[in-house]
Protein backbone atom coordinates (compact mmCIF):
# COMPACT_ATOMS: atom_id res chain seq x y z
CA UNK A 1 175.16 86.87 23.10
CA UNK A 2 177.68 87.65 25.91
CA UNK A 3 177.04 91.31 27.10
CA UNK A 4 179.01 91.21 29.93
CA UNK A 5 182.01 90.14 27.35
CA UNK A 6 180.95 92.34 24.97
CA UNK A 7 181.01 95.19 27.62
CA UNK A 8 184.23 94.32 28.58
CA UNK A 9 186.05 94.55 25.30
CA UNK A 10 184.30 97.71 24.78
CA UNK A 11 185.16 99.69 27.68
CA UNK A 12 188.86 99.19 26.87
CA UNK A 13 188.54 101.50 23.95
CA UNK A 14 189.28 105.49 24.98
CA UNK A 15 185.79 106.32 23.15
CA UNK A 16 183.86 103.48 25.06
CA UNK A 17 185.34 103.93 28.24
CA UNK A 18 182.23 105.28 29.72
CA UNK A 19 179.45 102.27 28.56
CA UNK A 20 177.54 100.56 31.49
CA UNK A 21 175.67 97.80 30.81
CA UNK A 22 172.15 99.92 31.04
CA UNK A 23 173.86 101.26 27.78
CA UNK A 24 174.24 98.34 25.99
CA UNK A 25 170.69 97.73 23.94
CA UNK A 26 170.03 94.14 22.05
CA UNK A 27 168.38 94.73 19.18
CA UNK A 28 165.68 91.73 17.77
CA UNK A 29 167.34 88.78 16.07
CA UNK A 30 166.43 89.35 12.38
CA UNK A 31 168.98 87.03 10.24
CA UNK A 32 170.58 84.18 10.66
CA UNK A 33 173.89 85.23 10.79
CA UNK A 34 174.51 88.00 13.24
CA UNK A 35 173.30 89.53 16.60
CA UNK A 36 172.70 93.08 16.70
CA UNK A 37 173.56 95.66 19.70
CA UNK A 38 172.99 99.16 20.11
CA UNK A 39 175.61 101.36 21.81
CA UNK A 40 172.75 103.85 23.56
CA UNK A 41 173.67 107.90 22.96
CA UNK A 42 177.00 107.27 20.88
CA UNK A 43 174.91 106.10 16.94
CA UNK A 44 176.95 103.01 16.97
CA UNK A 45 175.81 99.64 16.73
CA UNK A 46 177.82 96.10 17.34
CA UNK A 47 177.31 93.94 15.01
CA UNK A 48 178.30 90.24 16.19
CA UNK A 49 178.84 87.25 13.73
CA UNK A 50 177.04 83.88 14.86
CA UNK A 51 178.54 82.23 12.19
CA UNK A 52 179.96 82.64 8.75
CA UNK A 53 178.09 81.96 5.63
CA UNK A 54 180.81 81.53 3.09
CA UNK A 55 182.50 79.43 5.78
CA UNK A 56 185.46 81.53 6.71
CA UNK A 57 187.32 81.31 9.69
CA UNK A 58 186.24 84.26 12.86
CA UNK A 59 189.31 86.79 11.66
CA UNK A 60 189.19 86.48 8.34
CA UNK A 61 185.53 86.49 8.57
CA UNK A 62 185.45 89.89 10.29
CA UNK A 63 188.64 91.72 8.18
CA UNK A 64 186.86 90.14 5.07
CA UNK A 65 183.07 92.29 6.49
CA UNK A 66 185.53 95.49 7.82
CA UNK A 67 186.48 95.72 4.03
CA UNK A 68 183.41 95.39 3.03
CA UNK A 69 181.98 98.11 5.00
CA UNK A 70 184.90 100.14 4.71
CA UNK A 71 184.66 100.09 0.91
CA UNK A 72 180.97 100.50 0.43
CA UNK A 73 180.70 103.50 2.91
CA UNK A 74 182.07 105.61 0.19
CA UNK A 75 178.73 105.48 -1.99
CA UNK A 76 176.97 107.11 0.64
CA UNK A 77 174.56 104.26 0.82
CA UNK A 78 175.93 102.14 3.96
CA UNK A 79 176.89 102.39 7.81
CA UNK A 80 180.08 103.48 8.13
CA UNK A 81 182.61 101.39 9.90
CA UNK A 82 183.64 102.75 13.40
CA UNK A 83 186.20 99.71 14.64
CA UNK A 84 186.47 96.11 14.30
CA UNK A 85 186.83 93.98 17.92
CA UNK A 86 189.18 91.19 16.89
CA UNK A 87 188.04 87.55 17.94
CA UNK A 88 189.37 85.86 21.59
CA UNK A 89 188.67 84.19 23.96
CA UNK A 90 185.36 85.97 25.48
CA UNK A 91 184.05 87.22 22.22
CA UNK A 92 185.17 84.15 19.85
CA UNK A 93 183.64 85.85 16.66
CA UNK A 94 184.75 89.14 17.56
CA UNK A 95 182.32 92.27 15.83
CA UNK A 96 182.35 95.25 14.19
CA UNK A 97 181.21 98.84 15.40
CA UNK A 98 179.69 100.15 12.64
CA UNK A 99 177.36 103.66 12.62
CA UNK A 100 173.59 103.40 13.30
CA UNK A 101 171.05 104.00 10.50
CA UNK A 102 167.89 105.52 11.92
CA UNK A 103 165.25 103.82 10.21
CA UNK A 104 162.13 101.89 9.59
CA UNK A 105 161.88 98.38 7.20
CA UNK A 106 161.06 99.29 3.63
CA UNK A 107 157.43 99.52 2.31
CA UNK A 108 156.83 97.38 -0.38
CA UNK A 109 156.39 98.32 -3.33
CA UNK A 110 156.77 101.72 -2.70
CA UNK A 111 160.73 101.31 -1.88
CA UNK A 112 161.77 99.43 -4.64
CA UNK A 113 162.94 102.45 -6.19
CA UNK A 114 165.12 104.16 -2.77
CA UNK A 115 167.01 100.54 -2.91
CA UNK A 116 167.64 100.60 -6.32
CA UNK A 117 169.03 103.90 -5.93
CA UNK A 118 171.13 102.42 -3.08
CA UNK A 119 172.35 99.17 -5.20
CA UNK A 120 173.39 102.13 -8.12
CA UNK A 121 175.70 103.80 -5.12
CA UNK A 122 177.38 100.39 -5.14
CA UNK A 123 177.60 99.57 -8.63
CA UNK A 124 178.77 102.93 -9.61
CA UNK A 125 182.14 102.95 -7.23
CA UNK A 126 185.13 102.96 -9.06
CA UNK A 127 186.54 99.05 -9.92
CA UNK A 128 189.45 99.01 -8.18
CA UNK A 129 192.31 97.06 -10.29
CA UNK A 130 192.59 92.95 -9.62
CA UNK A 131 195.17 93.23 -7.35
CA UNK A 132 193.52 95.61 -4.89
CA UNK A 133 190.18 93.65 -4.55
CA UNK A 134 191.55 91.43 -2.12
CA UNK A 135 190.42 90.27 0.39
CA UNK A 136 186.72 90.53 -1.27
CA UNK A 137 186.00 88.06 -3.84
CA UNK A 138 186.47 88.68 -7.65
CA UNK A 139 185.46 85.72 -9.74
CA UNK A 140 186.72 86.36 -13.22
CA UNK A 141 183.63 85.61 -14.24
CA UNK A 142 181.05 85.72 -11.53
CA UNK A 143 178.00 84.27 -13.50
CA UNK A 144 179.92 81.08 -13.77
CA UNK A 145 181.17 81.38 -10.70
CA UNK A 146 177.45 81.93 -9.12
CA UNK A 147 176.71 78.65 -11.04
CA UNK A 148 179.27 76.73 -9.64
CA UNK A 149 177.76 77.73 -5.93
CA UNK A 150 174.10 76.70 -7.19
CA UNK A 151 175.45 73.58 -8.12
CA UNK A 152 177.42 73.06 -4.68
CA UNK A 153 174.37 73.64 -2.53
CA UNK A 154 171.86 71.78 -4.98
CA UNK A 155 173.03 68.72 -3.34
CA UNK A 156 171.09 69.81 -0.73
CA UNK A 157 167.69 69.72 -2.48
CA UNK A 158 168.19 65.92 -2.26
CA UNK A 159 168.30 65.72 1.24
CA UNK A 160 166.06 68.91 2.31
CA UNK A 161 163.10 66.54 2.06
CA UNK A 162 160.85 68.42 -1.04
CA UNK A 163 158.05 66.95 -3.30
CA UNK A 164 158.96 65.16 -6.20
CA UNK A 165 157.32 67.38 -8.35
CA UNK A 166 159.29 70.26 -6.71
CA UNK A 167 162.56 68.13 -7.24
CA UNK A 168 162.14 68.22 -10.36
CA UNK A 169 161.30 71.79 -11.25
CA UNK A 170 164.19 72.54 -9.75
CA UNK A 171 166.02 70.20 -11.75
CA UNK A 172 164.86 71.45 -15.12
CA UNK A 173 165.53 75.23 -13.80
CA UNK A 174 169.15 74.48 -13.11
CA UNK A 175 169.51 72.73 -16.38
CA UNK A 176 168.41 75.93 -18.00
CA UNK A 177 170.51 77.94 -15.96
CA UNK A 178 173.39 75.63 -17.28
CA UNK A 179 172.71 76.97 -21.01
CA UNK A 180 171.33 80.52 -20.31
CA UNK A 181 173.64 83.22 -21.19
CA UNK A 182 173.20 85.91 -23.36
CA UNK A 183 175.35 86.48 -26.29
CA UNK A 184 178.18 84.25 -25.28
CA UNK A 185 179.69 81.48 -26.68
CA UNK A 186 179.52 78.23 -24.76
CA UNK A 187 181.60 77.07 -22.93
CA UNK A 188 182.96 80.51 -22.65
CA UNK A 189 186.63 81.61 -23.20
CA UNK A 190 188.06 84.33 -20.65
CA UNK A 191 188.86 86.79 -21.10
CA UNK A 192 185.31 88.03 -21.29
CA UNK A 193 183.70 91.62 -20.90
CA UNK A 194 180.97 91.08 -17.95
CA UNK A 195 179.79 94.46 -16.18
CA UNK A 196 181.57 94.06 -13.15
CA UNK A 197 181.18 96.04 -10.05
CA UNK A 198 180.81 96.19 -6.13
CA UNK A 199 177.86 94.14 -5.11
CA UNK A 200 175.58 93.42 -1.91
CA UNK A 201 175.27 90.34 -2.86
CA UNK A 202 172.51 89.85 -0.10
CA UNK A 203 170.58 92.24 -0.71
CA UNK A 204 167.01 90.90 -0.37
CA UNK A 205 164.74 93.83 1.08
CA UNK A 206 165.18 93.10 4.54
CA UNK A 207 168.37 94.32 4.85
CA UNK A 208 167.69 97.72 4.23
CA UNK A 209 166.40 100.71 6.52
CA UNK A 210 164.66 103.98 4.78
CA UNK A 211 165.38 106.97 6.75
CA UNK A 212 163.01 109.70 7.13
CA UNK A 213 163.80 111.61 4.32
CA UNK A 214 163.26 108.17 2.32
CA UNK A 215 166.65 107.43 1.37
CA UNK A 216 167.82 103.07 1.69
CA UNK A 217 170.52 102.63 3.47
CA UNK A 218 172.07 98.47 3.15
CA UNK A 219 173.22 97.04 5.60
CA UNK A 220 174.93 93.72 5.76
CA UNK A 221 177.72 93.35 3.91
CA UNK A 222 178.50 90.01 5.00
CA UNK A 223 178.63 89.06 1.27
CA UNK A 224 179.65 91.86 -0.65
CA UNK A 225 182.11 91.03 -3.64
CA UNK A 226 183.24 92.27 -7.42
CA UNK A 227 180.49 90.52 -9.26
CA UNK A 228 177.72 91.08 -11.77
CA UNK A 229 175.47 93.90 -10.86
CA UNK A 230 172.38 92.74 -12.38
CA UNK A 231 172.54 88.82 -9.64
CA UNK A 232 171.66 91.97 -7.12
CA UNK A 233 169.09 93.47 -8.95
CA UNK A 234 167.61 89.83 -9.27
CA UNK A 235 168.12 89.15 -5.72
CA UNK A 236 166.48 92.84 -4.47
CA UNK A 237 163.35 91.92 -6.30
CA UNK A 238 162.88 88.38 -6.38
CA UNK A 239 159.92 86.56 -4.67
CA UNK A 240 162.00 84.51 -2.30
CA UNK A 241 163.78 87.88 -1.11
CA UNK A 242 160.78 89.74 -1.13
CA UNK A 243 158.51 87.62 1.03
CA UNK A 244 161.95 86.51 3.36
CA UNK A 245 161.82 89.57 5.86
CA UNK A 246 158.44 89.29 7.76
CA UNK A 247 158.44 92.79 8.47
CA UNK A 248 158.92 94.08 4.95
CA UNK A 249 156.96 90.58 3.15
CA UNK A 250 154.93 91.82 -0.41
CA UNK A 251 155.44 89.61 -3.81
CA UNK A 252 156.18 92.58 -6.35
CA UNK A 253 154.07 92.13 -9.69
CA UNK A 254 155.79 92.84 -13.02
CA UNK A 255 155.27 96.52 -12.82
CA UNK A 256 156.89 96.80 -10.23
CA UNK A 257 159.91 94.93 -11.08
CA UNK A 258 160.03 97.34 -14.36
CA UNK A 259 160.08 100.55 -12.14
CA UNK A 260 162.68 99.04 -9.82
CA UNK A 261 164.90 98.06 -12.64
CA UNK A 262 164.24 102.05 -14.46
CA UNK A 263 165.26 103.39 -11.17
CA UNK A 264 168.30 101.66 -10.94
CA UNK A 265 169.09 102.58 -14.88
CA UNK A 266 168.28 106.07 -14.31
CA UNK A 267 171.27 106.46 -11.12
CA UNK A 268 173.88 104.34 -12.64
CA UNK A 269 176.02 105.67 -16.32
CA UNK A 270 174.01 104.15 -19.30
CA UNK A 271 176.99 102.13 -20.48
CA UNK A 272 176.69 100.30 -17.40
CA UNK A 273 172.92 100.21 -17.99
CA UNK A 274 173.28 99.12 -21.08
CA UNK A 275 175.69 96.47 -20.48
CA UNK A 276 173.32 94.80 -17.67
CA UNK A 277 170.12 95.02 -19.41
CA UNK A 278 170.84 91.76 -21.73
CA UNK A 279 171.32 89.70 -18.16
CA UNK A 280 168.33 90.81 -16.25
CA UNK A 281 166.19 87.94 -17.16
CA UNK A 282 168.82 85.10 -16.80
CA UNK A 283 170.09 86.21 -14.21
CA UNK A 284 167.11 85.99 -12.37
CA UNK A 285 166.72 82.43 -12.92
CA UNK A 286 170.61 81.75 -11.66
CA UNK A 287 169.66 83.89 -8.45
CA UNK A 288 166.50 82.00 -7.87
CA UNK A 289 168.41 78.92 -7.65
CA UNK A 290 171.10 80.55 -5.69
CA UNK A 291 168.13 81.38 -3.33
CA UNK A 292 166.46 78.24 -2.98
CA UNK A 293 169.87 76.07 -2.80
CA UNK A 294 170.92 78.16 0.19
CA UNK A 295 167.58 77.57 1.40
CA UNK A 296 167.49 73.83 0.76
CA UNK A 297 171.02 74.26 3.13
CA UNK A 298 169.31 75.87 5.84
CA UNK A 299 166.27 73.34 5.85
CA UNK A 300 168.99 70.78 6.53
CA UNK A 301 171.26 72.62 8.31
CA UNK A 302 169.65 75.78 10.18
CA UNK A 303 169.40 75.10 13.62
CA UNK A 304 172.82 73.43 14.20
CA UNK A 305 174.50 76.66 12.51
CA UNK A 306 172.35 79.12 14.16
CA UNK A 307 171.17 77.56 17.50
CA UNK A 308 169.15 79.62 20.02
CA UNK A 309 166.96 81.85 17.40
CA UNK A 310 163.18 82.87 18.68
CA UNK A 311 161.11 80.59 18.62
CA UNK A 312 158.32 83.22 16.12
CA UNK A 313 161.88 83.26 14.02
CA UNK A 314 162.01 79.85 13.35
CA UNK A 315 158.23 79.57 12.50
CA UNK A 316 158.46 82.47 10.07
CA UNK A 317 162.10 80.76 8.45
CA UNK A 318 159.70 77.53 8.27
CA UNK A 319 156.73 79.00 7.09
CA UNK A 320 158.67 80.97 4.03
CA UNK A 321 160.80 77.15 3.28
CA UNK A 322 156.90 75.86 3.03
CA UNK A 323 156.12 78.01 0.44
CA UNK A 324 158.51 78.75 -1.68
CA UNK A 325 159.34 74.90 -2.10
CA UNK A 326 155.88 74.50 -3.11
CA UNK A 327 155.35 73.14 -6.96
CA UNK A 328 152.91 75.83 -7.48
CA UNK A 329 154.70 78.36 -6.18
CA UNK A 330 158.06 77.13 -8.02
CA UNK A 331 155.68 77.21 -11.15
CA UNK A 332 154.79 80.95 -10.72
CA UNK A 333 157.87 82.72 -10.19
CA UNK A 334 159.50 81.04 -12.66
CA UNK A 335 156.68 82.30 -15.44
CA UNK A 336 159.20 85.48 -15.16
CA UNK A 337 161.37 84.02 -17.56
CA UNK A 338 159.66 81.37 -19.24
């Protein structure tokens, strides 16, 4: 990260004019994606892409997360977006400006409800019409569509160097996955009535804060999109998202995957309820193997696309790619649905 760039870029703006570099805080390296600075004394933090996930280019990448946040500020749920500092020479990347939640990492299990209550602020924004979702994604059907990327990135489990036993769990999973849709015929014919809505998208714990009067706030919308509401519930609750954030690490029992989903029921409209209940438990499956293909990626791939992590970073990346690549591990989360 380039502060002196950074600080340059900033103090070109009227409301920045003032920053020194004493002002200019780096915050820990947390994902994978992005470095983090506060601006100190103005509740603004720069938020600076290392690289893009879904492999867009540095200005679309950063219009495509200005959107984003732009969008999902309205549920009340999200930082609000302050200015966008376009790519160049000394900040190739550029980053967004985007207000400053005040916050600590969620407590697990005890959270599960605040984020579901955050994730209902999304879902329940209005859908705008086709034509105005640009430029955030909007796969016609987004559970096929969320297939299609598991099978992409599965061609990574063959070179991410698992057991054969774990191979080929994974290999039976996404063969189920293929087949496991509720109440639709297959192959499916579009049109077809999916709940669609404003998600996260990566919304494992992590990437929320919980103010002090307990309210979630999300907030990386790197991956928002119009999708299916009930791949984020999945994702929010699932053991590979749960146990992914060292600070906020807990494996939720049952229970407490029941409360999170009645929270989220009891802050969205019940015909959206109603309409996402049928999906909850294939969907989970599908966003399991979302999970571990993108992690079979980074096993592969991680330190050429994000070089010059911490060093207690990379252990704890390692450490989780361990585990949840273990057989027995494969073989208890995915008791959830079988």
């Amino acid at each position: 990260m380039d502060l002196p760039a950074l600080l340059s870029i900033l103090t070109r703006l009227p409301a920045f004019s003032g920053l020194t570099a004493a002002d200019l805080e780096p915050l820990p390296l947390k994902g994978v994606a992005h470095d983090h600075v506060r601006l100190r004394g103005r509740g603004v933090v720069a938020r600076v892409p290392r690289w893009s996930q879904v492999g867009l280019d540095p200005a679309a990448n950063l219009a495509y997360q200005a959107t984003a946040f732009a969008r999902a500020a309205v549920g009340g749920h999200t930082p609000e977006l302050v200015a966008v500092l376009e790519p160049g020479p000394t900040l190739p990347m550029g980053a967004l400006l985007v207000g400053e939640i005040v916050g600590r990492p969620p407590r697990l299990p005890a959270d599960m409800p605040a984020i579901a209550r955050a994730l209902a602020a999304l879902h329940r924004l209005p859908l705008p019409p086709p034509a105005e979702r640009p430029p955030l994604a909007s796969p016609a059907d987004p559970v096929a569509a969320t297939l299609a990327l598991v099978e992409r990135q599965a061609a990574y489990f063959d070179t991410a160097d698992l057991a054969p036993a774990a191979r080929a769990r994974l290999a039976e999973e996404l063969e189920a996955a293929r087949r496991d849709r509720p109440d639709l015929p297959m192959p499916v014919t579009l049109p077809v009535t999916l709940p669609i809505t404003l998600v996260g998208t990566d919304v494992h714990p992590g990437n929320f804060l919980i103010d002090a009067a307990g309210k979630a706030w999300f907030t990386d919308l790197e991956k928002a999109q119009y999708g299916h509401p009930g791949i984020d519930l999945a994702h929010a609750s699932l053991y590979t998202s749960t146990m992914w954030d060292p600070a906020v690490a807990a494996a939720l029992s049952p229970g407490d995957v029941a409360a999170f989903h009645a929270a989220w029921e009891a802050a969205v409209p019940a015909d959206l309820a109603a309409a996402v209940r049928p999906w909850l438990r294939p969907l989970r499956r599908l966003t399991w193997l979302r999970s571990l293909s993108w992690m079979a990626r980074w096993k592969v791939e991680g330190e050429r696309l994000s070089p010059g992590m911490p060093a207690e970073l990379c252990a704890h990346l390692r450490a989780r790619l361990d585990d949840v690549f273990r057989p027995d591990t494969i073989d208890r989360v995915r008791q959830e649905w079988r």
